[in-house]
PDB file of N, CA and C in Angstrom:
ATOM      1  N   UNK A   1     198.960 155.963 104.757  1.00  0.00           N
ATOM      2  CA  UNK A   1     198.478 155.956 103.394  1.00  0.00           C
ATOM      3  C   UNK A   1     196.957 155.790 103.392  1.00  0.00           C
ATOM      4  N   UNK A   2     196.479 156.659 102.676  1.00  0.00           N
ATOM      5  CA  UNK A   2     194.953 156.393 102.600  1.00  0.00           C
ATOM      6  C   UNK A   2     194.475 155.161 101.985  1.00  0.00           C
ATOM      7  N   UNK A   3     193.352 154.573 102.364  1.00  0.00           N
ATOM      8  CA  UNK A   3     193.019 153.479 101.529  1.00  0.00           C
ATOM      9  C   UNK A   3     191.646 153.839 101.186  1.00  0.00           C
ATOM     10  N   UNK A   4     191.087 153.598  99.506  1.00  0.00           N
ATOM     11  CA  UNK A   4     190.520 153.825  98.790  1.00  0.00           C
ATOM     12  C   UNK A   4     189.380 153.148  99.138  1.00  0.00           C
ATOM     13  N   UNK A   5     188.130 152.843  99.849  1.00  0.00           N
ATOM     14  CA  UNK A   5     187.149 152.369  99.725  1.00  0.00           C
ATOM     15  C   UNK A   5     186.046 152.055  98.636  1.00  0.00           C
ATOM     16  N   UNK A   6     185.422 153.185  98.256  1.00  0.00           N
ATOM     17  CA  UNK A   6     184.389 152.838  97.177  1.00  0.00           C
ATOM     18  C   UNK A   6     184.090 154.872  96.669  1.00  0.00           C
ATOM     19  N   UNK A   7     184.107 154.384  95.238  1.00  0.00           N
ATOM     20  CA  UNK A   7     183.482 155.999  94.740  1.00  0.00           C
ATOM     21  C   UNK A   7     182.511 155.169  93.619  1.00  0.00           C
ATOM     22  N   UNK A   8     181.189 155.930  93.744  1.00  0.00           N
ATOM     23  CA  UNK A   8     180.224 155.608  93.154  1.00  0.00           C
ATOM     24  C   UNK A   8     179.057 156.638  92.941  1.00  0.00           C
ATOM     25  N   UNK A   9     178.246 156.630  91.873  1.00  0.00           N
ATOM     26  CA  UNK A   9     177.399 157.845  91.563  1.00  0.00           C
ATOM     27  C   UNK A   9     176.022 156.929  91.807  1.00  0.00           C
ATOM     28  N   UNK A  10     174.793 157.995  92.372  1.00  0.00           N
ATOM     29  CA  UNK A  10     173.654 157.231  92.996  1.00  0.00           C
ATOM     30  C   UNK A  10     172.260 158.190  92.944  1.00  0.00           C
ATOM     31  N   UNK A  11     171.252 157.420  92.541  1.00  0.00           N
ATOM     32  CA  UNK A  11     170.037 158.689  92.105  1.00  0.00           C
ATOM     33  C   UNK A  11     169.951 159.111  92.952  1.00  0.00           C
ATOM     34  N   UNK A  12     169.442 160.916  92.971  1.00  0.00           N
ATOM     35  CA  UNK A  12     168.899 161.262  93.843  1.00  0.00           C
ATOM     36  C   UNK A  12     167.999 162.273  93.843  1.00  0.00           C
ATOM     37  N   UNK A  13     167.983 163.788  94.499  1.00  0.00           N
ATOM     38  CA  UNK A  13     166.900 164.815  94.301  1.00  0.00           C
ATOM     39  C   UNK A  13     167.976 165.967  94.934  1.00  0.00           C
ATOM     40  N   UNK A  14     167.954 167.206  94.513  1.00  0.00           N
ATOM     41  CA  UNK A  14     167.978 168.303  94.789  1.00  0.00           C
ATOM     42  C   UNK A  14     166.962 169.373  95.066  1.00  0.00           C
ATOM     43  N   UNK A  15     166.569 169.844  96.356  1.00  0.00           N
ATOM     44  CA  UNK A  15     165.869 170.235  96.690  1.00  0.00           C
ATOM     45  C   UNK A  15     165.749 171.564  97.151  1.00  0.00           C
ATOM     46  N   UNK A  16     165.579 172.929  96.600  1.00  0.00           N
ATOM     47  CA  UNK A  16     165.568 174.251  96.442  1.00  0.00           C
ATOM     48  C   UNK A  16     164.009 174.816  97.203  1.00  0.00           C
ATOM     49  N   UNK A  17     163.741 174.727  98.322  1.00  0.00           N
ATOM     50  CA  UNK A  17     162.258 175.751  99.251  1.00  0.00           C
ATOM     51  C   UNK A  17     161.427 175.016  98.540  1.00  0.00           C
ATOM     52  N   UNK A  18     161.548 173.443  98.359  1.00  0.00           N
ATOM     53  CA  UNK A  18     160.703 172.489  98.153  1.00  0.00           C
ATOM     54  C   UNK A  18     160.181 171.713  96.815  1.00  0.00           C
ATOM     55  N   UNK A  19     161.222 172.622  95.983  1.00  0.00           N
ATOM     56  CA  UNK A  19     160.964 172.354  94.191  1.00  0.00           C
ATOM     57  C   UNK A  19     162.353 171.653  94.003  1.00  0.00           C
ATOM     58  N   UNK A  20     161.967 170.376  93.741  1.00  0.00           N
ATOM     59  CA  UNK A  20     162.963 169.410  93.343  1.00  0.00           C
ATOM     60  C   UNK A  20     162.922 168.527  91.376  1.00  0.00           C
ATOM     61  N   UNK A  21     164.427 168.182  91.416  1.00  0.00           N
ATOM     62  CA  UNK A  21     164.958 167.833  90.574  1.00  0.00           C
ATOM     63  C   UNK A  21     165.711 166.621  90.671  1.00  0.00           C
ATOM     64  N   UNK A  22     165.677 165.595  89.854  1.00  0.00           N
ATOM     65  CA  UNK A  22     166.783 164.274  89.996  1.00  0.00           C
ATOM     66  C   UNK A  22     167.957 164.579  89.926  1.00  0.00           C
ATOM     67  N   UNK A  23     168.953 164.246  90.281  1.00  0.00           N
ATOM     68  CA  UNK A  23     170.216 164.037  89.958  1.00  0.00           C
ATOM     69  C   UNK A  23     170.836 162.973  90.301  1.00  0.00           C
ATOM     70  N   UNK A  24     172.360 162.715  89.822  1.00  0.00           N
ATOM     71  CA  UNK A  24     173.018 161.802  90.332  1.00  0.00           C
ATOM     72  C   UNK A  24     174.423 162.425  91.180  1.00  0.00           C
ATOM     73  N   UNK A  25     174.215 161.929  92.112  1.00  0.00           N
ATOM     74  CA  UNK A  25     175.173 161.989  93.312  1.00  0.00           C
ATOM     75  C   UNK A  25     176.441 161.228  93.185  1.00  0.00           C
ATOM     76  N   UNK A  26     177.626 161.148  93.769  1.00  0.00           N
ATOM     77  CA  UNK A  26     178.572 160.672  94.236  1.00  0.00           C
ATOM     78  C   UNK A  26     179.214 161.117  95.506  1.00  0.00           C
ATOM     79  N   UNK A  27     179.590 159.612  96.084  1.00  0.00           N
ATOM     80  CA  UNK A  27     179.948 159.422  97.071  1.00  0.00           C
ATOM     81  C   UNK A  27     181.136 158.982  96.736  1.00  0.00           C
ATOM     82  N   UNK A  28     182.679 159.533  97.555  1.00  0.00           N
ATOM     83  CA  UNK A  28     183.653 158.800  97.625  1.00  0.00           C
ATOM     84  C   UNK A  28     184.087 158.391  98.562  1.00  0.00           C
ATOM     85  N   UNK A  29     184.533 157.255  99.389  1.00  0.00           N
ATOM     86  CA  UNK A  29     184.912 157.149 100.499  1.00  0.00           C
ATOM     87  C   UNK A  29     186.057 156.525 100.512  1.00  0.00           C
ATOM     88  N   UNK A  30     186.934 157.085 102.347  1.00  0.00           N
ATOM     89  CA  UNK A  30     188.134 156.171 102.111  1.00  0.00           C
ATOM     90  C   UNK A  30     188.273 155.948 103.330  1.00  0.00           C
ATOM     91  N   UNK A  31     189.520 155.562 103.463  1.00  0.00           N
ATOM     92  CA  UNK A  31     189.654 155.240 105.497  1.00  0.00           C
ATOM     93  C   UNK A  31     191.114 155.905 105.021  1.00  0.00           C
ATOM     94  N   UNK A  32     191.581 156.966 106.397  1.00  0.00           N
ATOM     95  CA  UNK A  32     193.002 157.943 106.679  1.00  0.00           C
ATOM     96  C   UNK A  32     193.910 156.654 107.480  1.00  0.00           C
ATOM     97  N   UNK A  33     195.126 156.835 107.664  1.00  0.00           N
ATOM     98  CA  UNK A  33     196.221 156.058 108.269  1.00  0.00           C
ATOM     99  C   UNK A  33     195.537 156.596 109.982  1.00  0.00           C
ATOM    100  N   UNK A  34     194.589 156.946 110.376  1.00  0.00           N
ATOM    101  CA  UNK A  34     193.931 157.137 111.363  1.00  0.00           C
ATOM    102  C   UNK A  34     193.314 156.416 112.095  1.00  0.00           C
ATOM    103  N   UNK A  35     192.728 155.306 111.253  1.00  0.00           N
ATOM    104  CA  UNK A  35     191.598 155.035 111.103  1.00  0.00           C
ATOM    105  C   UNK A  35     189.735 155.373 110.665  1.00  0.00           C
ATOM    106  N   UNK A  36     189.920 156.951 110.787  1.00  0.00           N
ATOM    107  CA  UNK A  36     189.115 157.488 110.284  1.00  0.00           C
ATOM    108  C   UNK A  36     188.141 157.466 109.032  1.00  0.00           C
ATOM    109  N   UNK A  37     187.194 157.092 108.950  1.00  0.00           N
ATOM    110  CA  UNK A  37     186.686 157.156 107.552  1.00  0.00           C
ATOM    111  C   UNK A  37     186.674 158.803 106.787  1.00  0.00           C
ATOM    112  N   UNK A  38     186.810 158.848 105.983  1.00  0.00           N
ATOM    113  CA  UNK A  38     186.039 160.189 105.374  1.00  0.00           C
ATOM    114  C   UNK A  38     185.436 160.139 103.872  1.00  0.00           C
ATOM    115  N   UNK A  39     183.737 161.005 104.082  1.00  0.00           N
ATOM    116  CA  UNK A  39     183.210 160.453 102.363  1.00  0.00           C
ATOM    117  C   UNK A  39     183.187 161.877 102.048  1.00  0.00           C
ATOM    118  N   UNK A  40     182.984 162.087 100.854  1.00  0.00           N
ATOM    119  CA  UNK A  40     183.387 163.240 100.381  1.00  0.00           C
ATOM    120  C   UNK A  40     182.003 163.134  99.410  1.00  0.00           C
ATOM    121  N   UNK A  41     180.987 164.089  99.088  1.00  0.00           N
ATOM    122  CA  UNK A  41     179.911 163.967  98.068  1.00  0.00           C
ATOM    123  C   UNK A  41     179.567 165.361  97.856  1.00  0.00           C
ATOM    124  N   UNK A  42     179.164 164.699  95.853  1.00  0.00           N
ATOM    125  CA  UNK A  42     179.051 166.005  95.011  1.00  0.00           C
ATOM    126  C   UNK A  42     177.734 165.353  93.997  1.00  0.00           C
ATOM    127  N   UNK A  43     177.791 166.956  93.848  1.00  0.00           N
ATOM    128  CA  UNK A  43     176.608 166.271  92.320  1.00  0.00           C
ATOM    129  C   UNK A  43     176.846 167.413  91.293  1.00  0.00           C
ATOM    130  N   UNK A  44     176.382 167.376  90.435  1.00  0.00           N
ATOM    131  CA  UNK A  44     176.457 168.347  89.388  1.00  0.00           C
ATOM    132  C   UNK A  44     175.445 168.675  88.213  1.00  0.00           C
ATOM    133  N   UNK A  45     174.776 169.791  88.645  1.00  0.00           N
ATOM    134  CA  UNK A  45     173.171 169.824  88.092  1.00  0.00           C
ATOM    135  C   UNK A  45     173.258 171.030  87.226  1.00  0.00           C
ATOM    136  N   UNK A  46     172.280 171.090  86.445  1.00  0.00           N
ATOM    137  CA  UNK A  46     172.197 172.339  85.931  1.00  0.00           C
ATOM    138  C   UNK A  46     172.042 173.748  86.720  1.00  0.00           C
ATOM    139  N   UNK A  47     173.055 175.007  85.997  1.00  0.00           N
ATOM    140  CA  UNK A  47     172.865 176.117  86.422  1.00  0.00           C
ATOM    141  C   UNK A  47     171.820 176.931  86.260  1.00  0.00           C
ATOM    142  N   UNK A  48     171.215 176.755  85.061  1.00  0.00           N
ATOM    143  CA  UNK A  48     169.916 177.269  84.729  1.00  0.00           C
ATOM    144  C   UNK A  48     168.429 177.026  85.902  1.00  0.00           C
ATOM    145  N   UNK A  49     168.851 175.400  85.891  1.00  0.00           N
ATOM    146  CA  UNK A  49     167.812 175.296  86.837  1.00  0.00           C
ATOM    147  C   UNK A  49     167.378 176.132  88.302  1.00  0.00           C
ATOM    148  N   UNK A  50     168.596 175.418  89.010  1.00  0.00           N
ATOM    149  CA  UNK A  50     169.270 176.340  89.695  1.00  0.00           C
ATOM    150  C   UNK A  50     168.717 177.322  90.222  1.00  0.00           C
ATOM    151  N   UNK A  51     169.297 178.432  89.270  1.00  0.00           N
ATOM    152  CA  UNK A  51     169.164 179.860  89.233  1.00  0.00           C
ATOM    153  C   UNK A  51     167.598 180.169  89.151  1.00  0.00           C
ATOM    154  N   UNK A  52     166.848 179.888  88.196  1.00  0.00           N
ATOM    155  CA  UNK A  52     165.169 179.419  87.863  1.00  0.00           C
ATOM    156  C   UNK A  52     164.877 179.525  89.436  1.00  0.00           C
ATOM    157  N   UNK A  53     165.104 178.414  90.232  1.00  0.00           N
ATOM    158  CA  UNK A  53     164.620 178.295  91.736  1.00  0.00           C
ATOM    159  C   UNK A  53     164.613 178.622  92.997  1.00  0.00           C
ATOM    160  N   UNK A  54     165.867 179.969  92.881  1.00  0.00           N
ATOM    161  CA  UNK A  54     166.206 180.839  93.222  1.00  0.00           C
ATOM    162  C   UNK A  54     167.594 180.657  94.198  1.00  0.00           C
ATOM    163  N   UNK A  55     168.083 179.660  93.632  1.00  0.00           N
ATOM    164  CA  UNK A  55     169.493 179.059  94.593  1.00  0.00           C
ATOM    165  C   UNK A  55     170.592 180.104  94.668  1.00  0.00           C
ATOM    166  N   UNK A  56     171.423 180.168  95.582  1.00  0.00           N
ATOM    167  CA  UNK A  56     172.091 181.079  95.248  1.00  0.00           C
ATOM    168  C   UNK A  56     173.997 180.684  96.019  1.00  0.00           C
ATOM    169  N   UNK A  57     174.195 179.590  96.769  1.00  0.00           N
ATOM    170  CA  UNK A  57     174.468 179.432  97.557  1.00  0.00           C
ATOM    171  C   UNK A  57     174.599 177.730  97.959  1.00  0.00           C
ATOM    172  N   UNK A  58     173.387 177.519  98.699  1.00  0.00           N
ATOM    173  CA  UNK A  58     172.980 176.496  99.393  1.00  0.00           C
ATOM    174  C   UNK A  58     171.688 175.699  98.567  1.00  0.00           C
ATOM    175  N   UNK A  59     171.654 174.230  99.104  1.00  0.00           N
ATOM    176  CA  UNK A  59     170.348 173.722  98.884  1.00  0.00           C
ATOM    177  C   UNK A  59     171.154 172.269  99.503  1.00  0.00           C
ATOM    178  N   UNK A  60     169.503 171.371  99.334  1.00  0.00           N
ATOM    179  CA  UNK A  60     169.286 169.866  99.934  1.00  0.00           C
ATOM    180  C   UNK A  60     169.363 168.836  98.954  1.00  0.00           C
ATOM    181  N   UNK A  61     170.302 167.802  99.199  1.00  0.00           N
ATOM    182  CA  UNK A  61     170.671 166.687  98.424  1.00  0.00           C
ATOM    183  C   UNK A  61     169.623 165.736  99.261  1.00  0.00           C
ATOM    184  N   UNK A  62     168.509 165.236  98.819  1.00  0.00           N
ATOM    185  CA  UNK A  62     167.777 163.987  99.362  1.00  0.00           C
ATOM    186  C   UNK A  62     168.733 162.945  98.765  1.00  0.00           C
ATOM    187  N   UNK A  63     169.231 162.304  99.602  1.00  0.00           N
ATOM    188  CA  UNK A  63     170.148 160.885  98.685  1.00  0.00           C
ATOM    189  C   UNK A  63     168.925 159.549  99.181  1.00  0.00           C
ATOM    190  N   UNK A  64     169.274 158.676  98.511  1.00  0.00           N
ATOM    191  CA  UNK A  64     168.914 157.177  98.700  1.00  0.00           C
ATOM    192  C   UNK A  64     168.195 157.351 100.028  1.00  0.00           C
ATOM    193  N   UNK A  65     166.595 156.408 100.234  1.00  0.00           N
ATOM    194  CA  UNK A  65     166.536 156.870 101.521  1.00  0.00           C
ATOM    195  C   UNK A  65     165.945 157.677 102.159  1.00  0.00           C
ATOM    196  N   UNK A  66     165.871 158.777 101.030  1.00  0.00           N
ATOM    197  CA  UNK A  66     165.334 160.199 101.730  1.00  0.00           C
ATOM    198  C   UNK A  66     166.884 160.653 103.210  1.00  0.00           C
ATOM    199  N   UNK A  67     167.321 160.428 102.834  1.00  0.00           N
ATOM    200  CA  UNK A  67     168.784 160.928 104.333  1.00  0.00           C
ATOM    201  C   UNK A  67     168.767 162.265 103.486  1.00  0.00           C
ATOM    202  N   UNK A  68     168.568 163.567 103.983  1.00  0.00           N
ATOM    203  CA  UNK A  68     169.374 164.483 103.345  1.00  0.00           C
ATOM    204  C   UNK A  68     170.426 165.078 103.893  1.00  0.00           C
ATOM    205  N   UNK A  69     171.281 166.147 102.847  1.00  0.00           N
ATOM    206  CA  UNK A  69     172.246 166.757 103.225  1.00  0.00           C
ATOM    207  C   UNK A  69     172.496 167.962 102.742  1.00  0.00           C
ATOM    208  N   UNK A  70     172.878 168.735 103.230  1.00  0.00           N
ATOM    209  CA  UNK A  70     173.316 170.302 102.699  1.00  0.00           C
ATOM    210  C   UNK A  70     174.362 170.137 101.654  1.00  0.00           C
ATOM    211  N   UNK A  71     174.200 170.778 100.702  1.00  0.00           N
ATOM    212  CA  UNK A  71     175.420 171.138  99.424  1.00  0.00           C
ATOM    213  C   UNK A  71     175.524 172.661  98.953  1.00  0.00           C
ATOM    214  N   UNK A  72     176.233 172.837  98.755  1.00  0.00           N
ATOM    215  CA  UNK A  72     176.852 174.045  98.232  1.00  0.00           C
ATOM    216  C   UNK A  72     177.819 174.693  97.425  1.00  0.00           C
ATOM    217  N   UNK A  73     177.451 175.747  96.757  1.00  0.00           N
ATOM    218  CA  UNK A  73     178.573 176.247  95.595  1.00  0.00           C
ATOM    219  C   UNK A  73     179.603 177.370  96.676  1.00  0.00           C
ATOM    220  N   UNK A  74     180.809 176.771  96.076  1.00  0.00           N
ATOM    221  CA  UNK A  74     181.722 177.922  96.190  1.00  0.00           C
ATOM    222  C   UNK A  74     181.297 179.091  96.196  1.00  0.00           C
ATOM    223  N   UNK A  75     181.024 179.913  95.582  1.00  0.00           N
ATOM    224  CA  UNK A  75     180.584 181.356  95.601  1.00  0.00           C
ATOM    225  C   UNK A  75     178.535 181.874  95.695  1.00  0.00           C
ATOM    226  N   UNK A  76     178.609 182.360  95.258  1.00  0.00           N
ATOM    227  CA  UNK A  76     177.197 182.781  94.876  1.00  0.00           C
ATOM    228  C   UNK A  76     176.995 182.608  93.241  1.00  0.00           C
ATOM    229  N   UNK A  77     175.666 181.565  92.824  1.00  0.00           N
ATOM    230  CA  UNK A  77     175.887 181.176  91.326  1.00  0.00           C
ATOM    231  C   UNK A  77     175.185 182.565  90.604  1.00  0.00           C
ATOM    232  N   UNK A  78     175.441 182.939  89.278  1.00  0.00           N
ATOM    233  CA  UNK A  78     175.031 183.452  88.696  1.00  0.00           C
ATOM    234  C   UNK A  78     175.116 183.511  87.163  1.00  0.00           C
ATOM    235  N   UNK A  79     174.429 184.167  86.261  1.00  0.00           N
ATOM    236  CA  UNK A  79     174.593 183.609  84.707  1.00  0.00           C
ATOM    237  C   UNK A  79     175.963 183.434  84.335  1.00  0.00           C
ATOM    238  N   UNK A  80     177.029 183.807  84.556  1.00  0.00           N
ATOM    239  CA  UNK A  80     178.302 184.174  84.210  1.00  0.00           C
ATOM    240  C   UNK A  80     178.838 182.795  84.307  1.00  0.00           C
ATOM    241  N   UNK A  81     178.107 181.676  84.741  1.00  0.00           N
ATOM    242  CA  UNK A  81     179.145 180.746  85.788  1.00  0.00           C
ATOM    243  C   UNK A  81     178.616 179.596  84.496  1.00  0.00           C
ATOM    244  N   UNK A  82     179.322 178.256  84.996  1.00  0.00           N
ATOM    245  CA  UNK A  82     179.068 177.405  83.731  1.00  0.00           C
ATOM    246  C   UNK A  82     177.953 176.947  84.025  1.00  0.00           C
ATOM    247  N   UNK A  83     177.731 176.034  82.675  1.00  0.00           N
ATOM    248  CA  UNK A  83     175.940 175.863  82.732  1.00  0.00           C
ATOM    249  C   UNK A  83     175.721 174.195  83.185  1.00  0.00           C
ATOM    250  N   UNK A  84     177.022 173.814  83.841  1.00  0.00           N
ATOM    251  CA  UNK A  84     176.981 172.748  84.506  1.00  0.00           C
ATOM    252  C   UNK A  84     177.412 173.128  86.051  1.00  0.00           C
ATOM    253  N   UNK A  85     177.299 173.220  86.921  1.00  0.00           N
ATOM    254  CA  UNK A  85     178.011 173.675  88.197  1.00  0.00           C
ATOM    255  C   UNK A  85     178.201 172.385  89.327  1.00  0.00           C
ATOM    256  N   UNK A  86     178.485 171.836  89.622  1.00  0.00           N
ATOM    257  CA  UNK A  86     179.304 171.374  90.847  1.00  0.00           C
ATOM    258  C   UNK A  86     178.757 171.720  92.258  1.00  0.00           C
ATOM    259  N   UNK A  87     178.235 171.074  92.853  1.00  0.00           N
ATOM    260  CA  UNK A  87     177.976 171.714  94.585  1.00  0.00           C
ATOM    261  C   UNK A  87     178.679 170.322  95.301  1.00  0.00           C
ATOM    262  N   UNK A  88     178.596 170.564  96.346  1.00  0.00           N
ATOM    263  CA  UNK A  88     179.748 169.649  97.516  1.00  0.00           C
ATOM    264  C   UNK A  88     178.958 169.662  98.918  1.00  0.00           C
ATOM    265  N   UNK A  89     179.032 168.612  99.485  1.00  0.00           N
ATOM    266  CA  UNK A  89     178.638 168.885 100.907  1.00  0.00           C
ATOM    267  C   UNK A  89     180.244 168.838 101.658  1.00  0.00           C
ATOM    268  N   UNK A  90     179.740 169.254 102.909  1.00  0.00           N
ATOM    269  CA  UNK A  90     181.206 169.060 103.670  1.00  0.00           C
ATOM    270  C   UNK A  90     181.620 167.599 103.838  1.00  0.00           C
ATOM    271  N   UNK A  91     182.614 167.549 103.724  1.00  0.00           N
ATOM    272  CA  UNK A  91     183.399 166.144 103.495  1.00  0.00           C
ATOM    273  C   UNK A  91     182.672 165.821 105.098  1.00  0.00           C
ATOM    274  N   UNK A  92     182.631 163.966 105.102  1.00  0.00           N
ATOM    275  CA  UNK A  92     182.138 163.688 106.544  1.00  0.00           C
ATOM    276  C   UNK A  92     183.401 162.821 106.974  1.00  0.00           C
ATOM    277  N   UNK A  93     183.386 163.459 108.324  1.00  0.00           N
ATOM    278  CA  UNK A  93     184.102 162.764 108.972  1.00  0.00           C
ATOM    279  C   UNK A  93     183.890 161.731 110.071  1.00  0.00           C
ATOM    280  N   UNK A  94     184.044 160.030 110.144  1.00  0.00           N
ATOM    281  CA  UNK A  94     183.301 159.034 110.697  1.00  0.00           C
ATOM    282  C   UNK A  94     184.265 158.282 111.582  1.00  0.00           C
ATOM    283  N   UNK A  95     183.965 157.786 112.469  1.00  0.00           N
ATOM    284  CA  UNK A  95     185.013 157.345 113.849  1.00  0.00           C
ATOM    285  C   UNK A  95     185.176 155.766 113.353  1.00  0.00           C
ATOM    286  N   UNK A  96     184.137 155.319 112.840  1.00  0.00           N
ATOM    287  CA  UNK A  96     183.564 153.776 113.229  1.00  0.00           C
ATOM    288  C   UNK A  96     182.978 152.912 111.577  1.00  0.00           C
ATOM    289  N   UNK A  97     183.529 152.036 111.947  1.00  0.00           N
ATOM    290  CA  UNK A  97     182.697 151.149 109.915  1.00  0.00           C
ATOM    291  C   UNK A  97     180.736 151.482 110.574  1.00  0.00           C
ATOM    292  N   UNK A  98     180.693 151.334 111.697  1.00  0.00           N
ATOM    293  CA  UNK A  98     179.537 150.938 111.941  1.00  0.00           C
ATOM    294  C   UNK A  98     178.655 152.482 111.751  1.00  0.00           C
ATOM    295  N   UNK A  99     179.439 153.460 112.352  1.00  0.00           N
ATOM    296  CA  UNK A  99     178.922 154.560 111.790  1.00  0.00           C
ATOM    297  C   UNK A  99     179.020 154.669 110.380  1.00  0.00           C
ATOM    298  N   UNK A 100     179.736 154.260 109.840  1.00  0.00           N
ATOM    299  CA  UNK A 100     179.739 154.669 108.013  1.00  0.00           C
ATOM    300  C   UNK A 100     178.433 153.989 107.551  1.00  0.00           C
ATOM    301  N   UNK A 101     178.769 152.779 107.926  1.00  0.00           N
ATOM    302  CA  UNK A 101     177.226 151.932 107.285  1.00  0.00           C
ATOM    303  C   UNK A 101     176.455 152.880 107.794  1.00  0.00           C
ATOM    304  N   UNK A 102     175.760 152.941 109.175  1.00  0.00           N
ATOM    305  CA  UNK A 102     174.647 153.946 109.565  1.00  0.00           C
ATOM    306  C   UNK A 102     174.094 155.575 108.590  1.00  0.00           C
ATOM    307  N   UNK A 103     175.392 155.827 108.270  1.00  0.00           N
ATOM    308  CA  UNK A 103     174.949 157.294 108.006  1.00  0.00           C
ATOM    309  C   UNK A 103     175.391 157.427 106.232  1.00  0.00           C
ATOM    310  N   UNK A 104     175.960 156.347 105.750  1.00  0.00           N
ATOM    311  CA  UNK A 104     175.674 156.170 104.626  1.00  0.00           C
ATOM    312  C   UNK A 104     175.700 154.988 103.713  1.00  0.00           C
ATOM    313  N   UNK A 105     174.019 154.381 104.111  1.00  0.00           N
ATOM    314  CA  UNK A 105     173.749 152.869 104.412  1.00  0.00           C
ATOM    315  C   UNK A 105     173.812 152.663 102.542  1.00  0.00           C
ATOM    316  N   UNK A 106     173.999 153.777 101.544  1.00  0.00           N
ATOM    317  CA  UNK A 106     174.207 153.177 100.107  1.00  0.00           C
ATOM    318  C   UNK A 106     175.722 152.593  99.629  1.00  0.00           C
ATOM    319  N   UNK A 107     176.537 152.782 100.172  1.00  0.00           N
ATOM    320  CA  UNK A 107     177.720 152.470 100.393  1.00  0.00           C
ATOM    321  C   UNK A 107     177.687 150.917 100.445  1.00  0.00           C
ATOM    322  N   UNK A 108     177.028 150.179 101.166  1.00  0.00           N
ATOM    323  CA  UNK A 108     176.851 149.207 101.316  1.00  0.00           C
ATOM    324  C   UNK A 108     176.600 148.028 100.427  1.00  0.00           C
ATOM    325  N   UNK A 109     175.395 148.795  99.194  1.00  0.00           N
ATOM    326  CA  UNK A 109     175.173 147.935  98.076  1.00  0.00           C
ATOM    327  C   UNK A 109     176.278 148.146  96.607  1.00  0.00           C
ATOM    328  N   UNK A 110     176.354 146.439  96.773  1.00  0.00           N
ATOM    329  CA  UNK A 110     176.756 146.192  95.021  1.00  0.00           C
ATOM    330  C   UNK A 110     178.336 145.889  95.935  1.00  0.00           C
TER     331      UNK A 110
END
């Protein structure tokens, strides 16, 4: 059975060939009947912007820290799509508590 650790939303920046924007992030994390940790993080920014900066695909989540990470849309965005969109990094997968703290030391506060 999975056990539920912590899901929480956290300032941050989205970063498009160096033209950035705030957002707020979330992190969810849990631990698998494995022992395994896994965090799962999204944000959800405007499409307009976005598109404006020439995203199409991919871009950089600076979280807490300055740590960044790659996120990405499902498809290729374009006007058609909603004017809120959703990007995801790849879920992480962590061996150790000590690696979780390490590689996502916001987890930690509160």
């Amino acid at each position: 059975m999975t056990e539920h650790l912590k899901e929480a939303g956290y300032s941050g920046q989205i970063d498009i060939g160096g033209s950035r924007s705030p957002v707020t992030y979330k992190l969810k994390a849990c631990r698998e009947d494995d022992g395994a940790f896994h965090v799962a993080v999204s944000l959800t920014t405007s499409r307009d912007w976005l598109l404006k900066h020439g995203f199409r695909r991919q871009a950089t989540l600076v979280r807490q820290g300055g740590y960044q990470m790659p996120v990405h849309f499902e498809e290729t965005l374009n006007v058609a799509d909603n004017i809120s969109v959703t990007l995801r990094a790849d879920d992480a997968v962590i061996a150790s508590l000590d690696e979780l703290k390490r590689k996502f030391p916001e987890l930690q506060a509160g």
